[in-house]
Protein backbone atom coordinates (compact mmCIF):
# COMPACT_ATOMS: atom_id res chain seq x y z
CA UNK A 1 -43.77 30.03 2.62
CA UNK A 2 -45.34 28.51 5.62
CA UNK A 3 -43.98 25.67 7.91
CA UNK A 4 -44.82 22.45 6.58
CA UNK A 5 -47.07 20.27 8.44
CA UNK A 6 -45.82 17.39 10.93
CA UNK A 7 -47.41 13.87 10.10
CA UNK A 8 -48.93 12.58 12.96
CA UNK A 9 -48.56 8.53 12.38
CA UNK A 10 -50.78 6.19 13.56
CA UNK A 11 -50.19 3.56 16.14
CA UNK A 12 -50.08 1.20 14.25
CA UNK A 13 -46.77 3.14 11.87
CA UNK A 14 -45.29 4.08 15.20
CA UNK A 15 -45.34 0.11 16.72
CA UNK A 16 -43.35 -0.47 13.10
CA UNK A 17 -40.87 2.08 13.58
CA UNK A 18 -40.25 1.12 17.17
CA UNK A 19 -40.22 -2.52 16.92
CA UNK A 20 -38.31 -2.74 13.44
CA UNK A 21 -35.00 -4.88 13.51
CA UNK A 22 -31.83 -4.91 11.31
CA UNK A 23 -30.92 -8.31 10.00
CA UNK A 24 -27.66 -8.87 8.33
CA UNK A 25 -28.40 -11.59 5.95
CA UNK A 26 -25.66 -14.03 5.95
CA UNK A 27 -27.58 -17.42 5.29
CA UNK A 28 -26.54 -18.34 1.40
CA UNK A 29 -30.25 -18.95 1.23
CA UNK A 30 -31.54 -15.31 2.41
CA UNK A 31 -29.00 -13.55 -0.08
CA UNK A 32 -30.26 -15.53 -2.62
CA UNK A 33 -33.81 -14.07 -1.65
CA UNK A 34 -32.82 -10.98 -1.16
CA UNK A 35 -31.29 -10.77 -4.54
CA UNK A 36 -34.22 -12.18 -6.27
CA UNK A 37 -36.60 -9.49 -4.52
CA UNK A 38 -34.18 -6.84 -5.62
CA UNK A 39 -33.51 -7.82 -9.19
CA UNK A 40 -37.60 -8.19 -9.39
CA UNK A 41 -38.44 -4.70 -7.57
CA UNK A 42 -35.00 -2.35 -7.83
CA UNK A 43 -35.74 0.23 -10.98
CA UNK A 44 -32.45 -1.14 -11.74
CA UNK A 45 -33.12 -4.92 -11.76
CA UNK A 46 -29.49 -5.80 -10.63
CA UNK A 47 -28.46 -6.83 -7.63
CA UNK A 48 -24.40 -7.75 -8.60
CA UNK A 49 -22.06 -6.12 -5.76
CA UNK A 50 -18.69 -5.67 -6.53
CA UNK A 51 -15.80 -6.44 -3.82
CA UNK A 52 -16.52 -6.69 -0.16
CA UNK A 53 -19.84 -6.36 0.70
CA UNK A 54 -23.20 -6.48 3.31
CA UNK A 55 -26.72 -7.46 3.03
CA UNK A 56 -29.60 -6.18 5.36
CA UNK A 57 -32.89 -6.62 6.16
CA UNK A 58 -35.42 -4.79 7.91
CA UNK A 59 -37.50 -6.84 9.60
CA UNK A 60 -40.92 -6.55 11.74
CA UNK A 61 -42.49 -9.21 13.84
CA UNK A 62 -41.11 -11.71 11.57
CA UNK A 63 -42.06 -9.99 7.97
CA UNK A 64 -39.08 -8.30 6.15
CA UNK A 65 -40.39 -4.65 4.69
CA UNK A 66 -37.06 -3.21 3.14
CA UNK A 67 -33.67 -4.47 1.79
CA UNK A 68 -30.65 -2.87 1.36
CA UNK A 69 -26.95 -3.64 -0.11
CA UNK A 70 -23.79 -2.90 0.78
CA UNK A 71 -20.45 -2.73 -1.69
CA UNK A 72 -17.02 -1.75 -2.10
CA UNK A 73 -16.56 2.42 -2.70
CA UNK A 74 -16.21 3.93 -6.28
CA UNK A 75 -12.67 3.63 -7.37
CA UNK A 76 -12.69 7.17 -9.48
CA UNK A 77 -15.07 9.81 -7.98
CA UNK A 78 -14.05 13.48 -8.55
CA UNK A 79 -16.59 14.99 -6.10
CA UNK A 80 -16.24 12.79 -3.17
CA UNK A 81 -12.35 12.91 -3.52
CA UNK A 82 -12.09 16.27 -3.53
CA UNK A 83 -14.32 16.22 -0.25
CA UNK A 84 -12.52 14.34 1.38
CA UNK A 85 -9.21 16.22 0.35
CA UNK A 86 -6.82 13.38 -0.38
CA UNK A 87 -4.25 12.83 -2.87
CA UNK A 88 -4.77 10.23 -5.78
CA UNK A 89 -2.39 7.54 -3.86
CA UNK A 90 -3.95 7.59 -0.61
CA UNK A 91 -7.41 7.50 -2.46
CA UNK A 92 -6.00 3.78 -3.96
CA UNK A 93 -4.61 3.12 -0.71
CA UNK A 94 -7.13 3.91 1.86
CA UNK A 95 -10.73 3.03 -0.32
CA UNK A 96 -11.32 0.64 1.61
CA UNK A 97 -12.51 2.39 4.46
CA UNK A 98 -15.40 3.55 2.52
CA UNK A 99 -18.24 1.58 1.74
CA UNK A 100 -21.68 2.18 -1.02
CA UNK A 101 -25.07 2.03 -0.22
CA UNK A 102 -25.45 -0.04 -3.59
CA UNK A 103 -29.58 -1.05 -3.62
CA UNK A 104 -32.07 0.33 -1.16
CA UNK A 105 -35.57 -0.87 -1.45
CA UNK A 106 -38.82 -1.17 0.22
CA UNK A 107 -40.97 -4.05 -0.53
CA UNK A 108 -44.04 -3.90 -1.90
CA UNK A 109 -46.75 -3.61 -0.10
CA UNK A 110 -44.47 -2.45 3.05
CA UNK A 111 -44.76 1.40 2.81
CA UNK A 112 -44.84 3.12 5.64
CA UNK A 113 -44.26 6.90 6.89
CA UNK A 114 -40.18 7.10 8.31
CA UNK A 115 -39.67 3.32 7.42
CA UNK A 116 -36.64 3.85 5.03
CA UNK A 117 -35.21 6.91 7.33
CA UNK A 118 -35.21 4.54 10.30
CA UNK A 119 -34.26 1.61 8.46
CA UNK A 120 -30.90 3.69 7.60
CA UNK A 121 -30.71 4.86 10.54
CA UNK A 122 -30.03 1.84 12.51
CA UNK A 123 -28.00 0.31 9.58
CA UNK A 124 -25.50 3.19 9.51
CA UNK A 125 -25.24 3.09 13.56
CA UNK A 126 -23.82 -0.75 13.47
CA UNK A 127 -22.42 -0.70 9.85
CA UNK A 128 -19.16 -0.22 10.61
CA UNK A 129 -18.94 -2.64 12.93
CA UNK A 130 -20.68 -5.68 11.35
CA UNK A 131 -18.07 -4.60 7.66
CA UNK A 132 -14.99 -4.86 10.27
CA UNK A 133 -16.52 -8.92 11.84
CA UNK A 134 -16.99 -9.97 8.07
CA UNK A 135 -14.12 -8.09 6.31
CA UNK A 136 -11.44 -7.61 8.95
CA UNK A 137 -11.77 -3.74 9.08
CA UNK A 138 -14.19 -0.39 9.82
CA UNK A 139 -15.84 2.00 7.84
CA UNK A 140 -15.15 5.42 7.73
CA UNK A 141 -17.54 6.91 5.34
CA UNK A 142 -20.51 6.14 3.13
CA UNK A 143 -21.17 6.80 -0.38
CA UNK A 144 -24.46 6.31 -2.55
CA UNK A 145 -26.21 7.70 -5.71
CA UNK A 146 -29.50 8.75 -6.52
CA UNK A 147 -30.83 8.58 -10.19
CA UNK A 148 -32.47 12.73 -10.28
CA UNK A 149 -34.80 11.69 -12.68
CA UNK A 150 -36.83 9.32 -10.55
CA UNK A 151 -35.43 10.15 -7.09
CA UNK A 152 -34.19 13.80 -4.90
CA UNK A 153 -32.58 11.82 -1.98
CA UNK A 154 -35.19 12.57 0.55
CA UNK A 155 -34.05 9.63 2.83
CA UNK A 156 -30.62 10.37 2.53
CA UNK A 157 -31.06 14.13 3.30
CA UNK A 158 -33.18 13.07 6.29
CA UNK A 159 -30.55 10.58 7.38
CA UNK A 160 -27.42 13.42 7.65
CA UNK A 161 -26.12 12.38 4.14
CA UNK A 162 -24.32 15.33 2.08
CA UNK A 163 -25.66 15.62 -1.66
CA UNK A 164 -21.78 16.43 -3.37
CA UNK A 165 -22.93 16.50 -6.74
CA UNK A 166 -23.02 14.42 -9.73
CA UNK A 167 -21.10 11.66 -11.24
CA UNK A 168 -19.79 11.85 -14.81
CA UNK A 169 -21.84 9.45 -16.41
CA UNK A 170 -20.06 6.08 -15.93
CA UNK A 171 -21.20 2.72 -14.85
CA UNK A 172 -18.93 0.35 -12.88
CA UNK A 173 -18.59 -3.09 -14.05
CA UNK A 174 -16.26 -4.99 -12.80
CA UNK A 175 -13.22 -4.48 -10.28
CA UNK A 176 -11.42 -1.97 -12.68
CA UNK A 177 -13.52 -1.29 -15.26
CA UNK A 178 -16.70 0.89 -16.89
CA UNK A 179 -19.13 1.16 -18.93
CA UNK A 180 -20.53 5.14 -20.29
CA UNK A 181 -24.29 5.15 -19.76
CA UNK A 182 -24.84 9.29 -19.88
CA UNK A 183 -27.09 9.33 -17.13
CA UNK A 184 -25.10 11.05 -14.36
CA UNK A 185 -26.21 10.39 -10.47
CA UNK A 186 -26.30 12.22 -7.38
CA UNK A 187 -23.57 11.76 -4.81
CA UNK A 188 -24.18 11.77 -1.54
CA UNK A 189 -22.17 11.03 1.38
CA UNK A 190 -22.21 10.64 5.48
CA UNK A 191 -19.18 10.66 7.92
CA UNK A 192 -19.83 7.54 10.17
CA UNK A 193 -16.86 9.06 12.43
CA UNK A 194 -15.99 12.17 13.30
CA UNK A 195 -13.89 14.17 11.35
CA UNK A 196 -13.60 11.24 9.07
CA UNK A 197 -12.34 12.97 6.17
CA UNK A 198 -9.47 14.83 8.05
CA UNK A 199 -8.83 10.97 9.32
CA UNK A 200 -8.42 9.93 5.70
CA UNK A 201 -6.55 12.59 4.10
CA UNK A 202 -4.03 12.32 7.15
CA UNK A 203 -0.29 11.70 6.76
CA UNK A 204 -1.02 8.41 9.17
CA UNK A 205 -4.16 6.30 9.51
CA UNK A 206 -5.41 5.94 12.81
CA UNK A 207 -4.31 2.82 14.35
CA UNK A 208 -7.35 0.91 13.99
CA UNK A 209 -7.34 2.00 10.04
CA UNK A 210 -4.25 1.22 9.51
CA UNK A 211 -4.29 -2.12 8.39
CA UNK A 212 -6.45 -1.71 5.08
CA UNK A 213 -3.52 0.73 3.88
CA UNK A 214 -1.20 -2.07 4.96
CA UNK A 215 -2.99 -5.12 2.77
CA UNK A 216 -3.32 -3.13 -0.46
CA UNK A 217 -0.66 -3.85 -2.98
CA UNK A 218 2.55 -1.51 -4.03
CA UNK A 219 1.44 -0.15 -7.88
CA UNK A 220 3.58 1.04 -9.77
CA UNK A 221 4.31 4.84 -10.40
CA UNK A 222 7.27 4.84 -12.97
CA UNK A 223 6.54 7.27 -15.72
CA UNK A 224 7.57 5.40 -19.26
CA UNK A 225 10.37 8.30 -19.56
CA UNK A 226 12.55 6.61 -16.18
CA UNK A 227 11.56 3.08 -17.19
CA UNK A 228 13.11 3.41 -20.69
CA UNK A 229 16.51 4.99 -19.34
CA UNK A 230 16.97 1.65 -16.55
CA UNK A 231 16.47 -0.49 -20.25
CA UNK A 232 18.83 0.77 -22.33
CA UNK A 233 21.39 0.26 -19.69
CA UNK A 234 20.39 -3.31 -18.87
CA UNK A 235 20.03 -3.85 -22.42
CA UNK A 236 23.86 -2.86 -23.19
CA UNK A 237 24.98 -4.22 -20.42
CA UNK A 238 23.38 -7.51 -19.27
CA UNK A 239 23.68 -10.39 -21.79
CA UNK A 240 20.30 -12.25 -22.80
CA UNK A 241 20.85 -16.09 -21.33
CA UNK A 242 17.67 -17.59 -21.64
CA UNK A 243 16.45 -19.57 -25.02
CA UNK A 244 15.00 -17.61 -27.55
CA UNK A 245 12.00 -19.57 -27.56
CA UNK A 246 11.29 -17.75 -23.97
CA UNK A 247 11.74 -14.46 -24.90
CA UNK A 248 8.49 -13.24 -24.86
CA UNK A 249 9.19 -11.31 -22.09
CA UNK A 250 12.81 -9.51 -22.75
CA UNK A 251 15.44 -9.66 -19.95
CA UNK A 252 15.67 -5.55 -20.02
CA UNK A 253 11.75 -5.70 -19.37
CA UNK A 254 11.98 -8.13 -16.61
CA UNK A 255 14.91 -6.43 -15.09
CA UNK A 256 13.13 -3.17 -14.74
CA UNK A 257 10.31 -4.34 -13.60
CA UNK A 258 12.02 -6.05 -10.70
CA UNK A 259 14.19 -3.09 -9.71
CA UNK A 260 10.41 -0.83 -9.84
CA UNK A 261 8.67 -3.41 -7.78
CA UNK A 262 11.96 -3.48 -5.22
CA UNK A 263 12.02 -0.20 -4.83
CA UNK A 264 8.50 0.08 -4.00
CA UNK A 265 8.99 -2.46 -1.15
CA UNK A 266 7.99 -5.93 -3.06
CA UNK A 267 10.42 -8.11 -1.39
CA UNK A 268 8.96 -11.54 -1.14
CA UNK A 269 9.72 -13.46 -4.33
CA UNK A 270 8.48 -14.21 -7.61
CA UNK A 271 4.67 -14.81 -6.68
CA UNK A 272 4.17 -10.81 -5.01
CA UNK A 273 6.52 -9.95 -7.89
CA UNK A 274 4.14 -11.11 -10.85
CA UNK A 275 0.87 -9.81 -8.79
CA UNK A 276 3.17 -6.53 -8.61
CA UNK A 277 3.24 -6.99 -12.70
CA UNK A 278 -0.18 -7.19 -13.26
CA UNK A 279 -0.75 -4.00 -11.72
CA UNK A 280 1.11 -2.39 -14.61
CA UNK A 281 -0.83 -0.02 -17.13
CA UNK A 282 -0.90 -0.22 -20.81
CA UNK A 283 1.80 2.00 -21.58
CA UNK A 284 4.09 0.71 -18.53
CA UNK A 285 4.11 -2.74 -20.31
CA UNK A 286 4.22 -1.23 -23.55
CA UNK A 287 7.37 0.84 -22.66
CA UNK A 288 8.96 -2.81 -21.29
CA UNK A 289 8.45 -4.31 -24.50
CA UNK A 290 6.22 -6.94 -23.37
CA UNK A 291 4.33 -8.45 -26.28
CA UNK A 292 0.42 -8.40 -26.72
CA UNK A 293 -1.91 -11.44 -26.50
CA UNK A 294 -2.78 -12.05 -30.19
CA UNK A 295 -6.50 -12.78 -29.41
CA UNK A 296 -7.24 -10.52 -27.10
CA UNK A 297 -4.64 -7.54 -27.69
CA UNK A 298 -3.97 -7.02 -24.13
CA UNK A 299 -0.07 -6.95 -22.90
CA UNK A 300 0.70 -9.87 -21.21
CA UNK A 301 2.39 -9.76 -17.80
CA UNK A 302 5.30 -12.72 -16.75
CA UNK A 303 4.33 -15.22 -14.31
CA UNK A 304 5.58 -16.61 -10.78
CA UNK A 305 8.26 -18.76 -13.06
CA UNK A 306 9.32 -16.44 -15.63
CA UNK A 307 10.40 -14.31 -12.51
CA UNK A 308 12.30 -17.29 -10.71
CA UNK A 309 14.09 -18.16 -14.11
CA UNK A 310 15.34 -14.34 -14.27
CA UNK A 311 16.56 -14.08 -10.32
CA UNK A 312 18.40 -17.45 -10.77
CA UNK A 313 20.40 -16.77 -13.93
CA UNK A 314 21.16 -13.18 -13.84
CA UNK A 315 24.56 -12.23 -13.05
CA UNK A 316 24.05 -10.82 -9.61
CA UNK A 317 27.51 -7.93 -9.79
CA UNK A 318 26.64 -6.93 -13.57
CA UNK A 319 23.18 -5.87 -12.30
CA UNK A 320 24.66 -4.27 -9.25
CA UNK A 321 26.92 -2.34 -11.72
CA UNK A 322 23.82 -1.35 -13.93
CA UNK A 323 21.91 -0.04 -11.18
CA UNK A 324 24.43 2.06 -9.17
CA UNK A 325 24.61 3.78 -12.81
CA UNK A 326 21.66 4.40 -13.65
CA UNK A 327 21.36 5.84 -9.91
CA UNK A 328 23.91 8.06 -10.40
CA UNK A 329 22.04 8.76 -13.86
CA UNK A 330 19.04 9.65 -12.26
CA UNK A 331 19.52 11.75 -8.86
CA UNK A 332 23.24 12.71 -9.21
CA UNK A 333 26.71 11.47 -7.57
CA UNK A 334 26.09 10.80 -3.46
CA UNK A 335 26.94 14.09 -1.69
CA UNK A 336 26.53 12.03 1.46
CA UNK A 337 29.88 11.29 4.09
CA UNK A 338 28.77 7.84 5.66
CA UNK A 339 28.71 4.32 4.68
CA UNK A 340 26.25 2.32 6.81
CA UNK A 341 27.19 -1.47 6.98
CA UNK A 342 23.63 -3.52 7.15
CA UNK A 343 23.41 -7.12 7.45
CA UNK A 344 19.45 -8.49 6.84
CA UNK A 345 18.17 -12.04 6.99
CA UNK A 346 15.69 -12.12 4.04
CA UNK A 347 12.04 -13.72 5.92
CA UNK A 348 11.11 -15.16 2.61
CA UNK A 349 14.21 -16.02 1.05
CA UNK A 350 15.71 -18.14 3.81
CA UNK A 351 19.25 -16.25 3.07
CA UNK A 352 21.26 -13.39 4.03
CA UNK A 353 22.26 -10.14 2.59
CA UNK A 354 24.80 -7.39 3.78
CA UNK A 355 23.78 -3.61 2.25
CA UNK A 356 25.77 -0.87 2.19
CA UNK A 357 23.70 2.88 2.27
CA UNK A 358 24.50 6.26 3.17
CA UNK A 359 23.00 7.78 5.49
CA UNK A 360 20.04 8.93 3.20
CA UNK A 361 19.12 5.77 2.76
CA UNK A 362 21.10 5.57 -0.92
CA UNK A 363 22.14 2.56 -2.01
CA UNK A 364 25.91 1.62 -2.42
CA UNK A 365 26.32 -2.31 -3.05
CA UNK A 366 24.83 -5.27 -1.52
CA UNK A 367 26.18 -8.85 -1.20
CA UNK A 368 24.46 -12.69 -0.17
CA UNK A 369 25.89 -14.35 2.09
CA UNK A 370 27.47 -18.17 0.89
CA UNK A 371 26.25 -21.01 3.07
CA UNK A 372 28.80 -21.67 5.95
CA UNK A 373 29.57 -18.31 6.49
CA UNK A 374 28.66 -15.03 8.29
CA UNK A 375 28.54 -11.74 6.74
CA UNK A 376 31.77 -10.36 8.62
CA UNK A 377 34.03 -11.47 4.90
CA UNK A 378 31.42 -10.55 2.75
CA UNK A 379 30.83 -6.53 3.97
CA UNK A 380 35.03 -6.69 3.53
CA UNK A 381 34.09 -7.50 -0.02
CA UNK A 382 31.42 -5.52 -0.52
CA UNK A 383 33.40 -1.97 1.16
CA UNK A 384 36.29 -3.51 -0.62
CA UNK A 385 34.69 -2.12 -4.18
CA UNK A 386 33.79 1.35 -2.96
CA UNK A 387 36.13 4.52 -2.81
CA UNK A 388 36.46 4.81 1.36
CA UNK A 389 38.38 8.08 1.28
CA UNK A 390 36.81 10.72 3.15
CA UNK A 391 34.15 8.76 4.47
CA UNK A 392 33.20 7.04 7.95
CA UNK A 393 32.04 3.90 7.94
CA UNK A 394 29.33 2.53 10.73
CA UNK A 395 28.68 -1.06 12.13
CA UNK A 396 27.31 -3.04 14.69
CA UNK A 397 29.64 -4.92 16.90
CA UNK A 398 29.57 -8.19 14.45
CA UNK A 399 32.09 -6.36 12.26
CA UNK A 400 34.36 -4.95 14.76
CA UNK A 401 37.80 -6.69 14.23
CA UNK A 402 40.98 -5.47 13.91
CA UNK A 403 41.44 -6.87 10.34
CA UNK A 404 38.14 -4.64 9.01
CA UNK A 405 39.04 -1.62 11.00
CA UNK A 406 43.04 -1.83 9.31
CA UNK A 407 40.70 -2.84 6.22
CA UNK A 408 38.87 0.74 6.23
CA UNK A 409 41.62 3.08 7.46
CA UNK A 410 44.82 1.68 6.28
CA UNK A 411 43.95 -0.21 2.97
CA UNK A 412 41.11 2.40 1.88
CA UNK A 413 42.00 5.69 3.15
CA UNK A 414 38.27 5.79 5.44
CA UNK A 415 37.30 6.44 9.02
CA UNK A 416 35.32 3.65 11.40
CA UNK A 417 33.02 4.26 13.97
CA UNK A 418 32.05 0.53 15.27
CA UNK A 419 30.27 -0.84 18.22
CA UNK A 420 32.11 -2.73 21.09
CA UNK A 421 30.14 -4.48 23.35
CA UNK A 422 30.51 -6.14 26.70
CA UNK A 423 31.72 -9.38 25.34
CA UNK A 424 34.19 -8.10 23.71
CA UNK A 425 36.12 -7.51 27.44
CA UNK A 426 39.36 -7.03 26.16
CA UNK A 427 38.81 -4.04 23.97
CA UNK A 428 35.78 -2.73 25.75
CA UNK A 429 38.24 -2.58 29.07
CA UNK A 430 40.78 -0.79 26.74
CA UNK A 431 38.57 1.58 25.95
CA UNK A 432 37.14 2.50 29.07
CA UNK A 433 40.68 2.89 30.49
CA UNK A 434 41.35 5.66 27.66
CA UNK A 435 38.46 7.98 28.90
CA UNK A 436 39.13 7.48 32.18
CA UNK A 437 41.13 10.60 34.29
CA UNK A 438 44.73 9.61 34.60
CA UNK A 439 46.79 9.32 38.11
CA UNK A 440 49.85 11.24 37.01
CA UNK A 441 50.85 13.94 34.63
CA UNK A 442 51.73 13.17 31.23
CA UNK A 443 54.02 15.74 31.51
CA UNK A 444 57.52 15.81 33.24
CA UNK A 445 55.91 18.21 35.72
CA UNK A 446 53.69 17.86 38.37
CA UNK A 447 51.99 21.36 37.34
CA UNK A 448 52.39 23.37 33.98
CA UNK A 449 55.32 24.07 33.42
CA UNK A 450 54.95 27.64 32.33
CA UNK A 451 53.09 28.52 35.29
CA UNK A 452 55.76 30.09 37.10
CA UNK A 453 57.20 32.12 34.16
């Protein structure tokens, strides 16, 4: 098969190719346009973009030949994932950095040789940096799809893009769901940095990614089986004292849910708590016992005040006792020597907390700290209801006093290891003066006395 034949373009193509320019439409008026022009010429007659998104233009001596849109990344896409090589969670956690060539059309009338292969070209060179001035973050890799039957991807092939494969046949939406058309796609995608993919599948984000794993939202990974186990405890254990005309959502439910959503670092009330419930599946809300919707069938996930109502009434120490339990239900008895003392001031909750851990981290009580008071009485109480003996405990110098020290060793049976710092002079001199080499013999001789024997 012989070489194929370079096009030789006229002066007139070449003056378009050099002297095109990328617009990024921005003007509520020129989207408008744009999505009229696309709706009107796109095989596909729809211009909606889901999530965060770009327009562009292509634009020569003031006439625009070609349009093209921008979108958030498929959320499910077998081919690409595996590609790229990460796991499921950092695929929900890291999308973001990838964005979809959505609509890419030339106007009619506009054709010309090399127009759409330039016209990608530039886009993809300042993409990433126009999606991080209008959405706060880069782009590591692109994503489009071709329809086989009236397309091959010429433009992308030209343009460095990978053909993967093809999708399985589903249409996207809305933000989480799809639609089955059976007409599977091409996939094609383009690095826009190097070694993007290794980037993406890393342990850590580059700094500058970073922050798009940071904003998305904890979800929940509780299999039913775990979920049901915390319920039955807090369901024996934990008496119901709300009205029964607010039951909709039982106490066991809401419980669990809060203990999941703690545990997977939702800490700042009741608001990131119920946007932490509505990222629950079917059978998650199903196992809590939530009821359905009666028009539309969907569970129905609490609110920002069903939440608050729960955290005020609930006996605090009969839901500490619950979930040491079921702690000890689910990994074992602590194997671990070392009880860590931790005092926190909560940044949302304008109060303060003492932990106790081990030193893997395992939790072993926790306490609030009353108005009017520091946390010094309130770790007493707290190491006060655990079995010391054998153990070492550990604190900062806030909790070293004689009466918690005689507290741990002589009342409990424990060890200490606490800090002393300079303002505590008296002991930290005391101290010092028992490391310190001494000017006489302990013994009654000036040298051993054995050393003449």
């Amino acid at each position: 098969m012989g070489k194929s034949k370079r096009v030789r373009l006229q002066a007139s193509e070449q003056d378009v190719l050099d002297s095109l320019r990328i617009v990024v439409l921005r003007d509520p008026n020129e989207v408008a346009r744009c999505d009229r022009l696309i709706v009107e010429h796109h095989y596909l007659h729809d211009a909606t973009l889901v999530g965060e998104h770009l327009r562009y233009a292509a634009v020569y001596r003031g006439n625009g030949l070609a349009l093209a849109s921008w979108s958030a990344a498929a959320l499910h896409l077998r081919d690409r994932d595996q590609f790229i090589g990460w796991t499921h969670e950092q695929c929900r956690r890291r999308r973001a950095l990838i964005a979809n060539n959505a609509r890419l059309l030339v106007l009619p009338g506009s054709q010309c040789p090399n127009l759409i292969s330039r016209f990608m070209k530039l886009m993809l060179q300042r993409l990433s940096g126009d999606w991080e001035e209008r959405w706060g973050h880069p782009i590591a890799l692109v994503e489009t799809f071709v329809d086989p039957k009236l397309y091959q991807g010429t433009a992308y092939k030209v343009s460095g893009w990978s053909h993967l494969g093809k999708t399985a046949g589903w249409k996207r939406d809305a933000d989480d769901y799809y639609i089955k058309h059976d007409s599977p796609k091409q996939i094609w995608v383009r690095e826009l940095v190097r070694k993007a993919c290794v980037k993406l599948r890393a342990l850590d984000l580059p700094e500058s990614w970073a922050k798009v794993e940071a904003a998305v939202a904890p979800k929940c990974t509780y299999r039913v089986g775990p979920i049901l186990s915390l319920m039955e405890l807090f369901k024996s254990r934990i008496r119901e004292f709300r009205r029964p005309q607010s039951l909709g959502y039982p106490l066991p439910g809401m419980l669990s849910v809060i203990v999941m959503a703690m545990a997977t670092g939702v800490r700042k009330g009741p608001e990131d708590l119920a946007e932490y419930a509505d990222s629950l599946s079917s059978g998650q809300l199903r196992a809590l016992n939530f009821r359905r919707d009666r028009r539309t069938g969907r569970y129905r996930t609490p609110k920002r005040t069903t939440f608050r109502r729960v955290l005020e009434g609930v006996d605090a120490s009969e839901l500490e006792k619950v979930l040491l339990e079921w702690q000890e239900q689910m990994i074992g008895p602590t194997q671990d020597t070392l009880v860590v003392v931790d005092g926190k001031k909560l940044r949302h909750g304008g109060a303060e907390i003492v932990n106790m851990v081990d030193g893997n981290g395992r939790f072993l009580g926790s306490a609030l700290t009353p108005d009017k008071t520091n946390e010094i009485p309130i770790a007493r109480e707290v190491l006060a209801r655990l079995n010391l003996q054998g153990r070492t405990v550990l604190a900062d110098a806030l909790h070293t006093c004689a009466e918690t020290a005689r507290q741990i060793h002589f009342e409990q049976g424990g060890d200490y290891l606490l800090t002393v710092k300079l303002n505590q002079k008296d002991l930290h001199q005391t101290l010092e003066k028992l490391f310190e080499e001494q000017p006489f013999s302990p013994s009654a001789y000036v040298e051993d006395p054995g050393a003449d024997a």
